[in-house]
N, C-alpha and C. Protein backbone atom coordinates (compact mmCIF):
# COMPACT_ATOMS: atom_id res chain seq x y z
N UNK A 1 -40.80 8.34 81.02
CA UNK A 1 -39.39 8.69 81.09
C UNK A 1 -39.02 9.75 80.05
N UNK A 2 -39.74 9.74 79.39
CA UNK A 2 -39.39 10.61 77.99
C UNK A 2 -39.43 12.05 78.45
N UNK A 3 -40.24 12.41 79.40
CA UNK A 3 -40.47 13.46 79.75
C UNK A 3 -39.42 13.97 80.99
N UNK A 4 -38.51 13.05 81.72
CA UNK A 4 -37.29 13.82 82.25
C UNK A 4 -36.31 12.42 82.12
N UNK A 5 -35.95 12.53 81.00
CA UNK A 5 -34.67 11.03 80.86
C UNK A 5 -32.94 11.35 81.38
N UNK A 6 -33.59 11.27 82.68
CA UNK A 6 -32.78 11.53 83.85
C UNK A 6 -32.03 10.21 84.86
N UNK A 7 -31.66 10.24 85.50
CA UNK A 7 -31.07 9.27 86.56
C UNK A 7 -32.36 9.82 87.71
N UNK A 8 -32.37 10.79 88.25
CA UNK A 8 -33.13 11.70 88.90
C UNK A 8 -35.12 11.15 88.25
N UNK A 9 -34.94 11.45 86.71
CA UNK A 9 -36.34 11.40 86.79
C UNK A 9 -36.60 9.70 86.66
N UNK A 10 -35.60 8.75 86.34
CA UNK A 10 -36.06 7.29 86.49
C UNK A 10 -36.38 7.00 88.01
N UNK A 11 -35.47 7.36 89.18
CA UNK A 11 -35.83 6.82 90.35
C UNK A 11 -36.85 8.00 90.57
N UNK A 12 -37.56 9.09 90.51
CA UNK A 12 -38.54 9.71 90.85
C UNK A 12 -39.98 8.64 90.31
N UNK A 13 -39.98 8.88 89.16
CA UNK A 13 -41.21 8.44 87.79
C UNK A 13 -41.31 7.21 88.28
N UNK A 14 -40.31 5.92 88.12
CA UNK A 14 -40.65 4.58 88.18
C UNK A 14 -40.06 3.95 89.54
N UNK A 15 -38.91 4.40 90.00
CA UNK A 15 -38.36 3.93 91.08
C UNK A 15 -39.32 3.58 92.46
N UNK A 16 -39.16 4.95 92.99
CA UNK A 16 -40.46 5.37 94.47
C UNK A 16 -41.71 4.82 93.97
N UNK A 17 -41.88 4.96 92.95
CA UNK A 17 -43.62 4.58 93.15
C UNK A 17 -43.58 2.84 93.02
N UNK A 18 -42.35 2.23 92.59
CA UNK A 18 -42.42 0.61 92.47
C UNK A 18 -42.17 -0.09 93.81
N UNK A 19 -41.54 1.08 93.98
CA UNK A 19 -41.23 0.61 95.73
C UNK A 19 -42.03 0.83 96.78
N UNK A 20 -42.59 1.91 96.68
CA UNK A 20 -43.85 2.10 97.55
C UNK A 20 -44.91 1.17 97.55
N UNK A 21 -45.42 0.83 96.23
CA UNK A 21 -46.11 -0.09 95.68
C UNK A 21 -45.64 -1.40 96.68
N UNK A 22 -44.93 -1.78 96.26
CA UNK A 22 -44.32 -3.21 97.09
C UNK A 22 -44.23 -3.51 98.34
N UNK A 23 -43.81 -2.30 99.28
CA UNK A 23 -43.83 -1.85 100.21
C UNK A 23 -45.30 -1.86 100.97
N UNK A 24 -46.00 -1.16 100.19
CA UNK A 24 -47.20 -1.41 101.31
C UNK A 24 -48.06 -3.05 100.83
N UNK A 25 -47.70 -3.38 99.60
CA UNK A 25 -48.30 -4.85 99.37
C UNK A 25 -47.49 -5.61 100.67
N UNK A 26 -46.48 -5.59 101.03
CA UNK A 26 -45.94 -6.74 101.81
C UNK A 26 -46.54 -6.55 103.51
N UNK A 27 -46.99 -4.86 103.51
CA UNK A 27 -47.20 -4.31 105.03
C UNK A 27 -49.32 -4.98 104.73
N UNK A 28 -49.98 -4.41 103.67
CA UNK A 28 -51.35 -4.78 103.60
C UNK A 28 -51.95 -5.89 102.76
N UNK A 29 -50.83 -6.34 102.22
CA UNK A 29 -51.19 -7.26 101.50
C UNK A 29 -52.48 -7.12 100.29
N UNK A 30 -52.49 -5.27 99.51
CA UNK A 30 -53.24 -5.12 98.68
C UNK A 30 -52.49 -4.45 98.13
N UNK A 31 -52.47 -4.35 96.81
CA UNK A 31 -51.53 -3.45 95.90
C UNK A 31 -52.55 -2.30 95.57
N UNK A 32 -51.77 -0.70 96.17
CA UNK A 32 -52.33 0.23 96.32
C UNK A 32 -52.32 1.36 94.95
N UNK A 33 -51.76 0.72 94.38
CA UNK A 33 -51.64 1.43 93.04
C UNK A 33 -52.17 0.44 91.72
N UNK A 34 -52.33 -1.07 92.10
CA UNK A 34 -52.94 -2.07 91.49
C UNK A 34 -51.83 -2.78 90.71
N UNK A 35 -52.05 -3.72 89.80
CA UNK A 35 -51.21 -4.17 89.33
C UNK A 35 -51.28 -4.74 87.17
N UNK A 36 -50.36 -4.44 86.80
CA UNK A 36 -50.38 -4.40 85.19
C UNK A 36 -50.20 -5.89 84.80
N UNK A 37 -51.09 -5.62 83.72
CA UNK A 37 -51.51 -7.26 82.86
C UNK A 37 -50.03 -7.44 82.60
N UNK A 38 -49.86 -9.14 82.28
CA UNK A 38 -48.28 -9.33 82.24
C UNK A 38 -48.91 -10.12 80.95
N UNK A 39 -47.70 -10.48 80.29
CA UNK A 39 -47.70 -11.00 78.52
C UNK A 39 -48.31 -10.38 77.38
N UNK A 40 -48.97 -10.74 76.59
CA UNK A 40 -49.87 -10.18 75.42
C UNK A 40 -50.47 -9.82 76.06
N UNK A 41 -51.67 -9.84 76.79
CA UNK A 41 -52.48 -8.84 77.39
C UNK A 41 -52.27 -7.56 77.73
N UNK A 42 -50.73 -7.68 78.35
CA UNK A 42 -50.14 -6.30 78.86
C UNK A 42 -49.56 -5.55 77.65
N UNK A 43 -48.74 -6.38 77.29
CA UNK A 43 -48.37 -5.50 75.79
C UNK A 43 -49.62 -4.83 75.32
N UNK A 44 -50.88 -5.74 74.67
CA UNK A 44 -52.06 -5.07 73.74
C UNK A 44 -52.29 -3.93 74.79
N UNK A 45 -52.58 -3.93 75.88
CA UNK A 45 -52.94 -3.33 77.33
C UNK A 45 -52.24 -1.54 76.75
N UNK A 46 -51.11 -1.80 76.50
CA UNK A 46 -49.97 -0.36 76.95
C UNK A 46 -49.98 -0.36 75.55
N UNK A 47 -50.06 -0.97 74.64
CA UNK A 47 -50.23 -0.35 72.99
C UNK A 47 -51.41 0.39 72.61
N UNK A 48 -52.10 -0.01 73.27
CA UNK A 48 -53.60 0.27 73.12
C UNK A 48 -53.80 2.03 73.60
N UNK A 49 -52.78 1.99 74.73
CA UNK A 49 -52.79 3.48 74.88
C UNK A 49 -52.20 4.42 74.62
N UNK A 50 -51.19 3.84 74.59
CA UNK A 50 -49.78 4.58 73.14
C UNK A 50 -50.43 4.95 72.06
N UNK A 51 -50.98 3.74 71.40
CA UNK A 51 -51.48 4.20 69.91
C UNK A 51 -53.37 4.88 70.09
N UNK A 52 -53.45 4.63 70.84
CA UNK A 52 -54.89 5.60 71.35
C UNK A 52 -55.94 4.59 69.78
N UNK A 53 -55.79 3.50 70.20
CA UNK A 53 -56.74 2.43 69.71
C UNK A 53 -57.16 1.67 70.37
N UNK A 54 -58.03 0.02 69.57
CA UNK A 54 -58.41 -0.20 70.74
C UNK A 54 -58.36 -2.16 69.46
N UNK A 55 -57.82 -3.12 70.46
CA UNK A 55 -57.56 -4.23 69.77
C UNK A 55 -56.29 -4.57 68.86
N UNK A 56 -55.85 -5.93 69.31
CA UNK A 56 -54.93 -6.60 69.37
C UNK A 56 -54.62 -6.01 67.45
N UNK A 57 -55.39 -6.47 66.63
CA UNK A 57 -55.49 -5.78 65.25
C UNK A 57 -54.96 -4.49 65.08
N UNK A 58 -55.62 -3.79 65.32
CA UNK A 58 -54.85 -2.12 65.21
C UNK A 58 -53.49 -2.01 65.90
N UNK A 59 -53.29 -2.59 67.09
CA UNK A 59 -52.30 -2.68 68.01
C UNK A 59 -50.78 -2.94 66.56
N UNK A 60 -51.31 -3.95 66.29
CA UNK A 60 -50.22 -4.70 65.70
C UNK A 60 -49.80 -3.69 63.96
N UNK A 61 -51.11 -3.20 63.78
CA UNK A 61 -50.91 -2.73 62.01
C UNK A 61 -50.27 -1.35 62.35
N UNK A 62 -50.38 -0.69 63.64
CA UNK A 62 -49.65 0.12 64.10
C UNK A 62 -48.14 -0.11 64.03
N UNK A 63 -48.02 -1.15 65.05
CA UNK A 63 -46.61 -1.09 65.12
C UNK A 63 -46.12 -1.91 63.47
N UNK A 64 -46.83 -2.33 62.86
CA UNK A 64 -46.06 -2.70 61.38
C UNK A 64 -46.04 -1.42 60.23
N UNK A 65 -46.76 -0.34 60.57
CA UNK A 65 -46.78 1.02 60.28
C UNK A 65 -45.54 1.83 60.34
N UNK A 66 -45.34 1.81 62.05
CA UNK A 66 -43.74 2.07 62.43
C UNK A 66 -42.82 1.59 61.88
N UNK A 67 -42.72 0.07 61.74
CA UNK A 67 -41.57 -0.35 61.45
C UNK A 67 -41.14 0.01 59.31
N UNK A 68 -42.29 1.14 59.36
CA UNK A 68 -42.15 1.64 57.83
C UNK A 68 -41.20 2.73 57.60
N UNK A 69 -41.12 3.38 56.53
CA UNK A 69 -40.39 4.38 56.21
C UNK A 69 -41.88 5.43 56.37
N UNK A 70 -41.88 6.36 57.48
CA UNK A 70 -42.47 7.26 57.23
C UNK A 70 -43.37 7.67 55.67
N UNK A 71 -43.20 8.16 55.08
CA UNK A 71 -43.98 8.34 53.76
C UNK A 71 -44.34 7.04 53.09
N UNK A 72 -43.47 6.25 53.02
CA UNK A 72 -44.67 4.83 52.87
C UNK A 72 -45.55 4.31 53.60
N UNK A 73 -45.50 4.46 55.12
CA UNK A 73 -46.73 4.29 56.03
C UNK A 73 -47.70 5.06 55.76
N UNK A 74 -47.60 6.72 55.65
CA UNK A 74 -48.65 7.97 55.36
C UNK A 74 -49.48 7.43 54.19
N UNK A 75 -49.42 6.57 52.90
CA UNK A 75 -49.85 6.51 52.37
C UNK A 75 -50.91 4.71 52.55
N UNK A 76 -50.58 4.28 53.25
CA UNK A 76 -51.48 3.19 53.79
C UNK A 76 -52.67 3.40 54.56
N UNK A 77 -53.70 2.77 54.45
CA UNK A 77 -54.99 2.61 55.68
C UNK A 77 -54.59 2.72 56.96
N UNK A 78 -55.00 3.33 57.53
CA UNK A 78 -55.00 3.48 58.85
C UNK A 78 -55.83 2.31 59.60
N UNK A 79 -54.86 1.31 60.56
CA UNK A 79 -55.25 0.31 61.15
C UNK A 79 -56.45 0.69 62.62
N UNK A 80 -56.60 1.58 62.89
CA UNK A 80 -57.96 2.16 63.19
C UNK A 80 -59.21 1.66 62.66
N UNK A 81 -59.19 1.34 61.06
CA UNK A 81 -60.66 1.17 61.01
C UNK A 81 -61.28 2.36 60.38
N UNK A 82 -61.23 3.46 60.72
CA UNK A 82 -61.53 4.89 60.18
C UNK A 82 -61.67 4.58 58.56
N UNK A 83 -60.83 4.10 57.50
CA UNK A 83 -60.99 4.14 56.32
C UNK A 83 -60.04 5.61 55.94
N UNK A 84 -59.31 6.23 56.34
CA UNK A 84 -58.54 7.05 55.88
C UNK A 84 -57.09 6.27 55.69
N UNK A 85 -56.59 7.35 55.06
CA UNK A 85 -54.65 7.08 55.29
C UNK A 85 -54.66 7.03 56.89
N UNK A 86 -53.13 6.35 57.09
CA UNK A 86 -52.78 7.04 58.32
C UNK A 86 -51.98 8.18 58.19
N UNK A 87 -52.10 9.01 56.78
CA UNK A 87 -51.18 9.80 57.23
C UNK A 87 -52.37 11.53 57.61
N UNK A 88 -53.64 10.91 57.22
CA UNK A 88 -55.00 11.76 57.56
C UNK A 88 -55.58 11.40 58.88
N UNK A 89 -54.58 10.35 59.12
CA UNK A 89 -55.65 10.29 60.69
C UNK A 89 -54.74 9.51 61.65
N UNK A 90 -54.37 8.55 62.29
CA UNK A 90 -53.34 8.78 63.52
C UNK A 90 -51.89 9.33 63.28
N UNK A 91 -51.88 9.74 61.78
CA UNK A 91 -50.09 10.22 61.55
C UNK A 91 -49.79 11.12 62.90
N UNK A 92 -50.30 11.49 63.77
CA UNK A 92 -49.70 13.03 64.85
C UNK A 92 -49.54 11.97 66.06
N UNK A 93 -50.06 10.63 66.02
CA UNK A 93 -50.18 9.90 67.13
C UNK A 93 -48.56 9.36 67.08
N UNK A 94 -48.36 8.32 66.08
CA UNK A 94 -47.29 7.39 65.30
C UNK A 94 -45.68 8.47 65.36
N UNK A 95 -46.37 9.75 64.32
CA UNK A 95 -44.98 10.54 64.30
C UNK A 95 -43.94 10.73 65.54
N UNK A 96 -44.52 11.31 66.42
CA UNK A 96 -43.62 11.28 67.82
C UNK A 96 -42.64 10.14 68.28
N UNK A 97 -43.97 8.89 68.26
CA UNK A 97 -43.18 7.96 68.62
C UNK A 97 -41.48 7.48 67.48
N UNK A 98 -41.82 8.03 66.13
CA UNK A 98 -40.80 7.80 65.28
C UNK A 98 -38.93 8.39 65.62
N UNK A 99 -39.19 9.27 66.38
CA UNK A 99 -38.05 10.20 66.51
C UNK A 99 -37.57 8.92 67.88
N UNK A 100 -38.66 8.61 69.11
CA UNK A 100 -37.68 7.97 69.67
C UNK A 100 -37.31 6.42 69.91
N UNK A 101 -37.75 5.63 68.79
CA UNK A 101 -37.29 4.61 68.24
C UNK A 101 -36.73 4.38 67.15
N UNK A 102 -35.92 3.26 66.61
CA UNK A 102 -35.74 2.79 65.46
C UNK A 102 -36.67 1.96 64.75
N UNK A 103 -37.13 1.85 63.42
CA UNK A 103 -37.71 1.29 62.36
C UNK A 103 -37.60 -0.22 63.47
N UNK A 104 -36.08 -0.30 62.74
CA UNK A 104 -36.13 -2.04 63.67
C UNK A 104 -36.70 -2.32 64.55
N UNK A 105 -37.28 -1.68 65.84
CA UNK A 105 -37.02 -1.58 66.83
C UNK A 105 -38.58 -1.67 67.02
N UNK A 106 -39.17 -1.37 66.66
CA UNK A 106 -40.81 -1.25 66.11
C UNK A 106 -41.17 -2.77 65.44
N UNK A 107 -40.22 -3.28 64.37
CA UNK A 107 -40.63 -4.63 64.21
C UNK A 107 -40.33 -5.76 65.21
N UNK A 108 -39.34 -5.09 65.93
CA UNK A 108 -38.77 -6.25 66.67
C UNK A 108 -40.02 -6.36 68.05
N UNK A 109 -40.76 -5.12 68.43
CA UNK A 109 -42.25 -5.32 68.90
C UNK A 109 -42.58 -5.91 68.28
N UNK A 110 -43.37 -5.85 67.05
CA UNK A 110 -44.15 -6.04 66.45
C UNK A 110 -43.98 -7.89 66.64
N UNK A 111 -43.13 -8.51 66.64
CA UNK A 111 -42.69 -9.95 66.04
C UNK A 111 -42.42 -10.52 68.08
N UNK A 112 -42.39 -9.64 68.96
CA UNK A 112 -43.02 -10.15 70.38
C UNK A 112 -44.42 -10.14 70.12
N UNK A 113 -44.84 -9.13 69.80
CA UNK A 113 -46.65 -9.03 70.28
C UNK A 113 -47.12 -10.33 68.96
N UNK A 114 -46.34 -10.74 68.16
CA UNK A 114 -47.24 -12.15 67.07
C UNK A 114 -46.53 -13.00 67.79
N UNK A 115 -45.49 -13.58 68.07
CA UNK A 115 -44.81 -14.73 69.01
C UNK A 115 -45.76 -14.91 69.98
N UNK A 116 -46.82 -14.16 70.67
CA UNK A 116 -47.73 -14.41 71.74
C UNK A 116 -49.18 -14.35 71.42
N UNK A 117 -48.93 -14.56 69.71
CA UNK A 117 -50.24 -14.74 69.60
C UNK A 117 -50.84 -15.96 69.96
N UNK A 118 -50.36 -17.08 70.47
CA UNK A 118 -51.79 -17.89 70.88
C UNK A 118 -52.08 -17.36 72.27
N UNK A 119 -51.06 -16.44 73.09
CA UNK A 119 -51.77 -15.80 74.22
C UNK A 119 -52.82 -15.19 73.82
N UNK A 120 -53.04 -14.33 73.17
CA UNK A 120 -53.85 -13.31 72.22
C UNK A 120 -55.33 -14.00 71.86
N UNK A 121 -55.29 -15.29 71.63
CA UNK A 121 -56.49 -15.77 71.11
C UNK A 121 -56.70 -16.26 72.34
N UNK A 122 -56.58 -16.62 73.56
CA UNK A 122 -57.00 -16.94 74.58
C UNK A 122 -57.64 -16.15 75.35
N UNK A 123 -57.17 -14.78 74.98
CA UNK A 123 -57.35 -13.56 75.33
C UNK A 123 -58.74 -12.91 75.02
């Protein structure tokens, strides 16, 4: 959506294709576009590609990264694993996302994706 945050680009981007989707599941009874992990799975699932990592761990030190003041995150480990700052190594990933959320808004993820942590360990 970020890329046309429109009335126009929501029913283009997510609308038609949810409906199409549905549409031919009810006519073939196979979902032709497939279908997305639901709970913690799905969350780690779509964080995982946002933050271009990989595990429930990084997932999460990410979004507790966000929910920082910029220059106090830059100077922390990067939840990657790498052994750098993050501000030497996913800072270009994280930054973007900063402009279109709030701090809060990042913890208040952050405190869904641990509320489902015993999904997570099942996982």
């Amino acid at each position: 959506m970020s890329q046309d945050p429109t009335l126009c680009g929501f029913v283009n981007l997510l609308l038609i294709p949810y409906l199409y989707n549905r549409s031919y599941f009810e006519k073939h009874e196979i979902l032709p576009i497939g279908e997305l992990e639901h709970g913690a799975p799905g969350l780690v699932s779509d964080y995982e590609k946002i933050f271009k990592v990989k595990g429930v761990t990084a997932c999460a030190g990410m979004l507790k990264l966000l929910g920082l003041h910029k220059r106090l995150a830059n100077k922390r480990p990067c939840p990657c694993g790498s052994g750098r700052r993050l501000g030497r190594c996913h800072n270009f990933v994280l930054n973007p996302l900063r402009r279109m959320a709030s701090r809060s808004e990042f913890r208040h993820h952050l405190r869904i994706l641990l509320s489902q942590g015993g999904a997570l360990n099942r996982w």
